[in-house]
N, C-alpha and C. Protein backbone atom coordinates (compact mmCIF):
# COMPACT_ATOMS: atom_id res chain seq x y z
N UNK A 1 90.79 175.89 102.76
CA UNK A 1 90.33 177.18 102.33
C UNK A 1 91.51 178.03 101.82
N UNK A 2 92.64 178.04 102.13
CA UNK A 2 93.51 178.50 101.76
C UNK A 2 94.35 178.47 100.91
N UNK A 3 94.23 176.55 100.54
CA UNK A 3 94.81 176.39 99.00
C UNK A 3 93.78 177.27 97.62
N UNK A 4 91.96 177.18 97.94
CA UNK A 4 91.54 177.65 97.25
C UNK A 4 91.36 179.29 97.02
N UNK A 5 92.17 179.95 98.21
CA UNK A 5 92.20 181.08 97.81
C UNK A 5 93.74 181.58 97.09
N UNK A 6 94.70 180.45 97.52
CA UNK A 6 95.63 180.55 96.60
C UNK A 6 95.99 180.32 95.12
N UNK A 7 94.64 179.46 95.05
CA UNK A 7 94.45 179.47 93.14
C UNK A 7 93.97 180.28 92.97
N UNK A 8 92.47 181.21 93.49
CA UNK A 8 92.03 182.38 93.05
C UNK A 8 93.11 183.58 93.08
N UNK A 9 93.87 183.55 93.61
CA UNK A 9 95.31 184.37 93.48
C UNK A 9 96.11 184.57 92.16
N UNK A 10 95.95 183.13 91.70
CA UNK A 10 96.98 183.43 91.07
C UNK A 10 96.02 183.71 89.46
N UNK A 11 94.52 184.22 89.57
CA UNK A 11 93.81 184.52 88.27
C UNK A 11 93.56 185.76 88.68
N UNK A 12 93.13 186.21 89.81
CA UNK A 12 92.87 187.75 89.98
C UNK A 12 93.78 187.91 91.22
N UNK A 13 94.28 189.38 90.75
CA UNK A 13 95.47 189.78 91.80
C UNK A 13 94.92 190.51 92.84
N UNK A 14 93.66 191.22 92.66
CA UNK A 14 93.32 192.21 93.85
C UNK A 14 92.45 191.57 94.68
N UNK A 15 92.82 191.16 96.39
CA UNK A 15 92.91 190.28 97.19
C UNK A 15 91.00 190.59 97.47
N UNK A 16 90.50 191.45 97.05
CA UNK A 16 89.25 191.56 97.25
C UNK A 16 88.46 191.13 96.67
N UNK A 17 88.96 191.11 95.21
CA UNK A 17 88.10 190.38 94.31
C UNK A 17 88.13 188.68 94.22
N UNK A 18 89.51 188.48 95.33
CA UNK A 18 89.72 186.56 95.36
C UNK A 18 88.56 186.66 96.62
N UNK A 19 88.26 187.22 97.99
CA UNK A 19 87.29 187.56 98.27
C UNK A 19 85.82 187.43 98.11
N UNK A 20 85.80 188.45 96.90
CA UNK A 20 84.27 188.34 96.39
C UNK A 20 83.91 186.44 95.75
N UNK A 21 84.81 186.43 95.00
CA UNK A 21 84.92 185.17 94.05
C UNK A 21 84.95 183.93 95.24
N UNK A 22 85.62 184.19 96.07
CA UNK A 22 85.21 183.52 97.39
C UNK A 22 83.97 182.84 98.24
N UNK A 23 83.70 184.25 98.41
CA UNK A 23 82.44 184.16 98.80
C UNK A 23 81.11 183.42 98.03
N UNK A 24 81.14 184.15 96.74
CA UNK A 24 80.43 183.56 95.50
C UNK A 24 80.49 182.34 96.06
N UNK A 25 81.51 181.44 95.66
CA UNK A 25 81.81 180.08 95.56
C UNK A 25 80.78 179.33 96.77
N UNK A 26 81.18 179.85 97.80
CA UNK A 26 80.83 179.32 99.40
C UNK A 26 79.27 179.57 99.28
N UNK A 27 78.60 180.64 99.18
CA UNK A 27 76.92 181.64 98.63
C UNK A 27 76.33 180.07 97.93
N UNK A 28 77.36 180.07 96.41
CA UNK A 28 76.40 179.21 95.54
C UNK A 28 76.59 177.20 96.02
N UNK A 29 77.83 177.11 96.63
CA UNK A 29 77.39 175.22 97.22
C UNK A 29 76.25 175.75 98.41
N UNK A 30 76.38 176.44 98.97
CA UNK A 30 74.84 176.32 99.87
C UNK A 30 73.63 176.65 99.47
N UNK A 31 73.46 177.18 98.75
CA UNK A 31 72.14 177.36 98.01
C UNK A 31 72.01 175.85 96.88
N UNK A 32 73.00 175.59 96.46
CA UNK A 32 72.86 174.04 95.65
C UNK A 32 72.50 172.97 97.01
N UNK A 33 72.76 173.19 97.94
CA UNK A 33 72.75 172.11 99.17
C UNK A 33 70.98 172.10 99.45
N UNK A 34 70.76 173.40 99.43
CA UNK A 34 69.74 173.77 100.17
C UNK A 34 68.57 173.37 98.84
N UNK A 35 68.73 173.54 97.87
CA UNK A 35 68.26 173.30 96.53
C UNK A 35 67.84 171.44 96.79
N UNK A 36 68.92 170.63 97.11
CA UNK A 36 68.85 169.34 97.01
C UNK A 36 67.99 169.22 97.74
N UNK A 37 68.38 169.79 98.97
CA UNK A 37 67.38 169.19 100.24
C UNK A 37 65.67 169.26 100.19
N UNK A 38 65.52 170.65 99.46
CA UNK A 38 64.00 170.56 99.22
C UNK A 38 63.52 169.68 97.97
N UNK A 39 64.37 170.07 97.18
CA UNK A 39 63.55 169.20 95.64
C UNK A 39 63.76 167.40 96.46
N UNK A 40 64.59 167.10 97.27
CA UNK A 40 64.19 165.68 97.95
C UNK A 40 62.90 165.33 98.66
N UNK A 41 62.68 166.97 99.70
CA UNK A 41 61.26 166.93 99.64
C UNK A 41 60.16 166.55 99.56
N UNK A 42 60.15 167.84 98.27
CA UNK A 42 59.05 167.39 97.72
C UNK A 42 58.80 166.48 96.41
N UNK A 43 60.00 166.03 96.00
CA UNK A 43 60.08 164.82 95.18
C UNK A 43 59.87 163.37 95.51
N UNK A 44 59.73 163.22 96.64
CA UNK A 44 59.80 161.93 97.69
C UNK A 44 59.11 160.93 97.23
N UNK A 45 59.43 159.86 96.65
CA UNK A 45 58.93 158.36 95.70
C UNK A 45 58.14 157.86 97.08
N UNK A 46 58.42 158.21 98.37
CA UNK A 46 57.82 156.84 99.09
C UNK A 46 56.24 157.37 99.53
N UNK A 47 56.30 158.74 99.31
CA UNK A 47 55.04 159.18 100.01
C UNK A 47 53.85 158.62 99.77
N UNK A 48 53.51 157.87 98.60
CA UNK A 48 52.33 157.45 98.46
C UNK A 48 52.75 156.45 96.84
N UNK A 49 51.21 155.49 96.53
CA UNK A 49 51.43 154.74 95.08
C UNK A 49 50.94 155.28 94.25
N UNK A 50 51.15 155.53 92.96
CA UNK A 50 50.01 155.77 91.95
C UNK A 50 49.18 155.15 92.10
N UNK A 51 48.21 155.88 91.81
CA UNK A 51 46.73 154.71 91.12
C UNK A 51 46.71 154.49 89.60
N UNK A 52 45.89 153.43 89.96
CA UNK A 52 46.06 152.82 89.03
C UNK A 52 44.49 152.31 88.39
N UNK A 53 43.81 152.69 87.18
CA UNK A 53 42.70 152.44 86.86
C UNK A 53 42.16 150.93 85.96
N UNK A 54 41.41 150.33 86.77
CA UNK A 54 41.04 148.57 86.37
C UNK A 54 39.99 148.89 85.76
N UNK A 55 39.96 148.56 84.35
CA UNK A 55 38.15 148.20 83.80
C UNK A 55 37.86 146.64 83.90
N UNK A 56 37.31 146.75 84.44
CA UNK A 56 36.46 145.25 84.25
C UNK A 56 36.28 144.55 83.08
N UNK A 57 36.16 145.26 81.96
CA UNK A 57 36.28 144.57 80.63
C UNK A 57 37.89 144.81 79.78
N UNK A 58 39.01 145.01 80.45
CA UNK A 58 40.07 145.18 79.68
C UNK A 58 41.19 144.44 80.34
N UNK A 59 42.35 144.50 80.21
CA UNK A 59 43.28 143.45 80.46
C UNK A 59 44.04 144.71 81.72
N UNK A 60 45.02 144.26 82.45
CA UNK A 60 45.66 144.99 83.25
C UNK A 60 46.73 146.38 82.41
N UNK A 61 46.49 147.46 83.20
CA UNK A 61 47.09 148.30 82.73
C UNK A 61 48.79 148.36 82.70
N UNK A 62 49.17 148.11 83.89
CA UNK A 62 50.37 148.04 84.53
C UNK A 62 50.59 146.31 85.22
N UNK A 63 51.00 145.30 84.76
CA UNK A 63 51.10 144.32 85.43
C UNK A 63 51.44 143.72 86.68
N UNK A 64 53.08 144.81 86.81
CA UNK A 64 53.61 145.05 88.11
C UNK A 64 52.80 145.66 89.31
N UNK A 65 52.23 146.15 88.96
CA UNK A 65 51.09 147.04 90.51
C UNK A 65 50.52 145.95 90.89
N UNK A 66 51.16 145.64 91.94
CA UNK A 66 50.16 145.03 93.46
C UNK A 66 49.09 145.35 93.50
N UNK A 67 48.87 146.71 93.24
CA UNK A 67 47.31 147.20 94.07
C UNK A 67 46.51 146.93 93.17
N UNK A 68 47.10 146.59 91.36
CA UNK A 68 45.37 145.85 90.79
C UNK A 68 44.71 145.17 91.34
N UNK A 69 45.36 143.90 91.99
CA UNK A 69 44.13 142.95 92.21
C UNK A 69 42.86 143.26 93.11
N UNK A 70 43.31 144.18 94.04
CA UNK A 70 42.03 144.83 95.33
C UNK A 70 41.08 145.58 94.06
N UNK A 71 41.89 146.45 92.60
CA UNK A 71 41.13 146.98 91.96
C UNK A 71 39.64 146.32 90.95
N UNK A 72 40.98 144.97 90.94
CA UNK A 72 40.17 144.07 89.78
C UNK A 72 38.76 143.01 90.61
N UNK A 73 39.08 142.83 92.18
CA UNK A 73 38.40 142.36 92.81
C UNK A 73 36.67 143.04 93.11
N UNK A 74 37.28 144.14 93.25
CA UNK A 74 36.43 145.24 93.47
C UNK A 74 35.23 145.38 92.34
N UNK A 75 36.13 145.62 91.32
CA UNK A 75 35.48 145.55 90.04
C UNK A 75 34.57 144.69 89.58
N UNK A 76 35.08 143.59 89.87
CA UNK A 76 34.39 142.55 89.52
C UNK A 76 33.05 141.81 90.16
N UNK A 77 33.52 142.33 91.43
CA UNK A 77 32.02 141.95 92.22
C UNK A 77 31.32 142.87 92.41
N UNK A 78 31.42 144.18 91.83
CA UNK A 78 30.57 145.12 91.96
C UNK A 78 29.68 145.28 90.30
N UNK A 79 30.36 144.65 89.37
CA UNK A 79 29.66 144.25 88.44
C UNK A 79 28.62 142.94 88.05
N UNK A 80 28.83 142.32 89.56
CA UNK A 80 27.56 141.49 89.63
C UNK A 80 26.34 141.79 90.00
N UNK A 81 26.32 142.97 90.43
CA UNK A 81 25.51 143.54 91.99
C UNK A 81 24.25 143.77 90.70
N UNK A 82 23.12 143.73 90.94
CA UNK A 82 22.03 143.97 89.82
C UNK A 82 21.90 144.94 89.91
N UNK A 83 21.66 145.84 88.72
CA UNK A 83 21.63 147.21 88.41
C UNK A 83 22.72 148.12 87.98
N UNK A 84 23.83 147.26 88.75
CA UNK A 84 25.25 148.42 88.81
C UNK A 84 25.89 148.09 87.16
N UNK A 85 25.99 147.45 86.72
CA UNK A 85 26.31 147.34 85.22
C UNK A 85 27.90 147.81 84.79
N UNK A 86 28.63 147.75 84.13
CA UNK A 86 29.93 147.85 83.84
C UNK A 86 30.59 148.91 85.03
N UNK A 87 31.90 148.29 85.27
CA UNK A 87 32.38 149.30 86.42
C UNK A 87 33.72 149.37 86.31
N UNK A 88 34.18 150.56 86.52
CA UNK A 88 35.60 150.86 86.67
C UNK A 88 35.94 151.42 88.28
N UNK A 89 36.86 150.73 88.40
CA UNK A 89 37.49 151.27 89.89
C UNK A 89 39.14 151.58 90.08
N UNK A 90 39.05 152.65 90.84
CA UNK A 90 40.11 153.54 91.35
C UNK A 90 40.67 153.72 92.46
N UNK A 91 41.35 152.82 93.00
CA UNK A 91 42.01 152.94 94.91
C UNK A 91 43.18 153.88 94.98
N UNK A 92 43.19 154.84 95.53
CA UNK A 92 44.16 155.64 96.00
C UNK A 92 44.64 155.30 97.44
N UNK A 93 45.58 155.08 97.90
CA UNK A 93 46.85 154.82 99.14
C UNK A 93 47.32 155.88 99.55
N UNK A 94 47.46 155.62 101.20
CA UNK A 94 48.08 156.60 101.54
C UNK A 94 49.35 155.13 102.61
N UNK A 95 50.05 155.78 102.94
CA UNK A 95 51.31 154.94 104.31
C UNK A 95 50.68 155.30 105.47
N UNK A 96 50.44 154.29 106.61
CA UNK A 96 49.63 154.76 107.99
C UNK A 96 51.09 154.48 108.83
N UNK A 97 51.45 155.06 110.19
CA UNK A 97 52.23 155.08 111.23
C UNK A 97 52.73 153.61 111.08
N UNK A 98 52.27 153.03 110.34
CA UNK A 98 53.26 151.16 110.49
C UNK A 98 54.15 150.89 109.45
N UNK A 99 53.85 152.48 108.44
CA UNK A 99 54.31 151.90 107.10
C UNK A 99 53.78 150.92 106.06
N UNK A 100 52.44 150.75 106.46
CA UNK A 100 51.88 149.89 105.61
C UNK A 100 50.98 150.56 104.43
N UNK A 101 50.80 150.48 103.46
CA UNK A 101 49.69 151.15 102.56
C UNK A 101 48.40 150.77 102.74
N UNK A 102 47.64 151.62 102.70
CA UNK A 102 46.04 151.61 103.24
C UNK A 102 45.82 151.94 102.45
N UNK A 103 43.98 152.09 102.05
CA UNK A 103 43.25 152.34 100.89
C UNK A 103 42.65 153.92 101.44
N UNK A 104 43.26 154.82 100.25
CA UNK A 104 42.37 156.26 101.27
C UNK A 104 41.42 156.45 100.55
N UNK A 105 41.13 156.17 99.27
CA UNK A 105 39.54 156.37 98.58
C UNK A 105 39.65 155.78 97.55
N UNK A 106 38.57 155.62 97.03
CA UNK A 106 37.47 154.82 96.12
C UNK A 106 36.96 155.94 95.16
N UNK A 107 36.96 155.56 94.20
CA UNK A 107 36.30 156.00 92.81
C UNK A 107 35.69 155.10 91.84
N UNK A 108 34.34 154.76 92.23
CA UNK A 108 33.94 153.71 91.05
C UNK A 108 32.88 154.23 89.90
N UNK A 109 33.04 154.59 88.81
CA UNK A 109 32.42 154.55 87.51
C UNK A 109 31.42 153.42 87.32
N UNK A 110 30.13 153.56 87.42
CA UNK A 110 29.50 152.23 87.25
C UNK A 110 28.44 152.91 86.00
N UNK A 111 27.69 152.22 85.08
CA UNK A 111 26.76 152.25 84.30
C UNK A 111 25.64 152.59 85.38
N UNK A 112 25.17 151.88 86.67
CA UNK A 112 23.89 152.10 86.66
C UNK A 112 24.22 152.96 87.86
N UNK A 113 25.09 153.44 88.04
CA UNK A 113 25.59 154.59 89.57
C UNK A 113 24.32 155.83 89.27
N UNK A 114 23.23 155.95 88.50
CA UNK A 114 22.42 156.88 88.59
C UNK A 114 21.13 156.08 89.37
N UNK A 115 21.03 155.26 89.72
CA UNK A 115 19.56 154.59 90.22
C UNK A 115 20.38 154.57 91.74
N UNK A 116 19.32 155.06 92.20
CA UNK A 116 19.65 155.41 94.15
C UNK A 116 20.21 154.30 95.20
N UNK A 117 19.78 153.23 94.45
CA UNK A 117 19.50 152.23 95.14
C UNK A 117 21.06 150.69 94.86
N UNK A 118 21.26 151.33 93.35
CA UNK A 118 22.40 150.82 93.02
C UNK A 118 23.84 151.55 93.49
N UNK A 119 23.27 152.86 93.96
CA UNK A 119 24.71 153.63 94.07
C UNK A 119 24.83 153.14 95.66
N UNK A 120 23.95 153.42 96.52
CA UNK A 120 23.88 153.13 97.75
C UNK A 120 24.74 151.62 97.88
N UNK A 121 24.40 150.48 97.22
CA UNK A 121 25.12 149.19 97.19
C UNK A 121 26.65 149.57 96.66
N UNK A 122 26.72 150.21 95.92
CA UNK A 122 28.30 150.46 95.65
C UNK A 122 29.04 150.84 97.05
N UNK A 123 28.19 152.03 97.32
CA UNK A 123 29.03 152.70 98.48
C UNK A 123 29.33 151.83 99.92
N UNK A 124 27.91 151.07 100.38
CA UNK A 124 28.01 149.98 101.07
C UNK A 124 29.13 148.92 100.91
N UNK A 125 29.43 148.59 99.77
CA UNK A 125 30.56 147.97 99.79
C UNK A 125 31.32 147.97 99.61
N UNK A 126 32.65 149.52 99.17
CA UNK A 126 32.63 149.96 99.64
C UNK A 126 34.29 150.26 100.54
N UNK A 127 32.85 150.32 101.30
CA UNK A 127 32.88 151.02 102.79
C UNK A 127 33.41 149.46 103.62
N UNK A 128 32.44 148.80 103.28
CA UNK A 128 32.78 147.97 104.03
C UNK A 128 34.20 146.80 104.00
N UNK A 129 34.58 147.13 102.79
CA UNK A 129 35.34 146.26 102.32
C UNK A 129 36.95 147.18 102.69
N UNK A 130 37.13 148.19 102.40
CA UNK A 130 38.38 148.92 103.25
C UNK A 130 37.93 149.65 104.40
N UNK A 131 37.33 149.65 105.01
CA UNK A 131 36.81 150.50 106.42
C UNK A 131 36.93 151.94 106.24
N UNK A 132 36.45 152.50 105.11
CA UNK A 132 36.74 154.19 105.37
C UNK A 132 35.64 154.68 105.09
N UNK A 133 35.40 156.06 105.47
CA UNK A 133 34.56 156.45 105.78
C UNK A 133 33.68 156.97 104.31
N UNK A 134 32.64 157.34 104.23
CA UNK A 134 31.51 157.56 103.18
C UNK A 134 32.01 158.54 102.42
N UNK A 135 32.57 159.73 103.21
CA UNK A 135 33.00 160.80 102.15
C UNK A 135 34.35 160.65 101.51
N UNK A 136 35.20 159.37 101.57
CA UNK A 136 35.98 159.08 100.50
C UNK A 136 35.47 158.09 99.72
N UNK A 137 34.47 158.09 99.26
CA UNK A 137 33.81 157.27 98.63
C UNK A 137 33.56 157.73 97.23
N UNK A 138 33.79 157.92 95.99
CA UNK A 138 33.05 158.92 95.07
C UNK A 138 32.37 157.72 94.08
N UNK A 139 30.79 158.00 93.79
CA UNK A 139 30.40 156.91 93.19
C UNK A 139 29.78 157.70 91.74
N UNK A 140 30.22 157.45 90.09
CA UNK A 140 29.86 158.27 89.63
C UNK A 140 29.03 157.61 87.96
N UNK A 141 28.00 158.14 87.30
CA UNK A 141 27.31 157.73 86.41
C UNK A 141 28.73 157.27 85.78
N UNK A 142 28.39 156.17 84.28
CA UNK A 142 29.59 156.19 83.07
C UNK A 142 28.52 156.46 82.30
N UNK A 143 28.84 156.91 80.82
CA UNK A 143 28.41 157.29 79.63
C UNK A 143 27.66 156.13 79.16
C-alpha cells in the first residue's frame, strides 16, 4: 500500500488528493469483485440444459444434445397412438440433490391434442414415462 501511494505522490502533490485517488482505487476493485461474484451467479452454465425441440418429421436440431433421444423417443411413440397425429416434443431439466438431470416438464404439440380422449393418452404417457406430476404436463392443439 505504500509503494502505491508513493506513485500517487509523485502525480498529485496534495497528500489528500493521493488519499481520495486512493480510496477511489480500493471503492472501485471491490465493487469489480463484487460485480464478478454476482454476474457468476446469475450466469451459472450448470444450473440447468436447454431444451431442445424434436419434430418427428425433421432431422435433429442440435446433434450433440443427449436429451434428443428421450425427445425423439417420445415423439415417436406418441405419433403412433391413434388419433394423436404429428407431434412435437419439448423436455425441460432441472439437476436433483445427486446431480443428475431429471425431466421437469413436457410440452407436446400433437395434431389431434383437441379430441379428449387423445390428449388424455398423451398426458398418460407422459406421466408415466418420467414420473412427474400432471400439472407439468402441457398438451397443446398444432395448426
Amino acid at each position: 500500500m505504500n509503494k502505491i501511494t508513493e506513485i500517487l505522490s509523485v502525480f498529485f502533490k496534495d497528500e489528500k488528493t493521493v488519499k481520495d485517488v486512493l480510496n477511489f482505487i480500493v471503492t472501485l476493485v471491490i465493487i469489480l469483485a463484487a460485480a464478478l461474484l454476482i454476474g457468476n451467479t446469475f450466469f451459472d452454465k450448470d444450473e440447468g440444459s436447454p431444451s431442445v425441440i424434436f419434430d418427428s418429421d425433421s432431422q435433429e436440431i442440435d446433434e450433440g444434445n443427449l436429451y434428443l433421444d428421450e425427445e425423439q423417443r417420445l415423439s415417436d411413440i406418441l405419433s403412433e397412438v391413434k388419433g394423436v397425429g404429428d407431434v412435437k416434443v419439448m423436455l425441460t431439466y432441472c439437476r436433483d440433490e445427486n446431480r443428475d438431470d431429471v425431466v421437469k416438464g413436457v410440452i407436446v404439440v400433437a395434431q389431434g391434442a383437441g379430441d379428449t380422449v387423445a390428449r388424455n393418452k398423451i398426458v398418460s404417457a407422459a406421466q408415466s414415462v418420467f414420473d412427474i406430476p400432471v400439472s407439468r404436463i402441457a398438451v397443446l392443439e398444432s395448426e
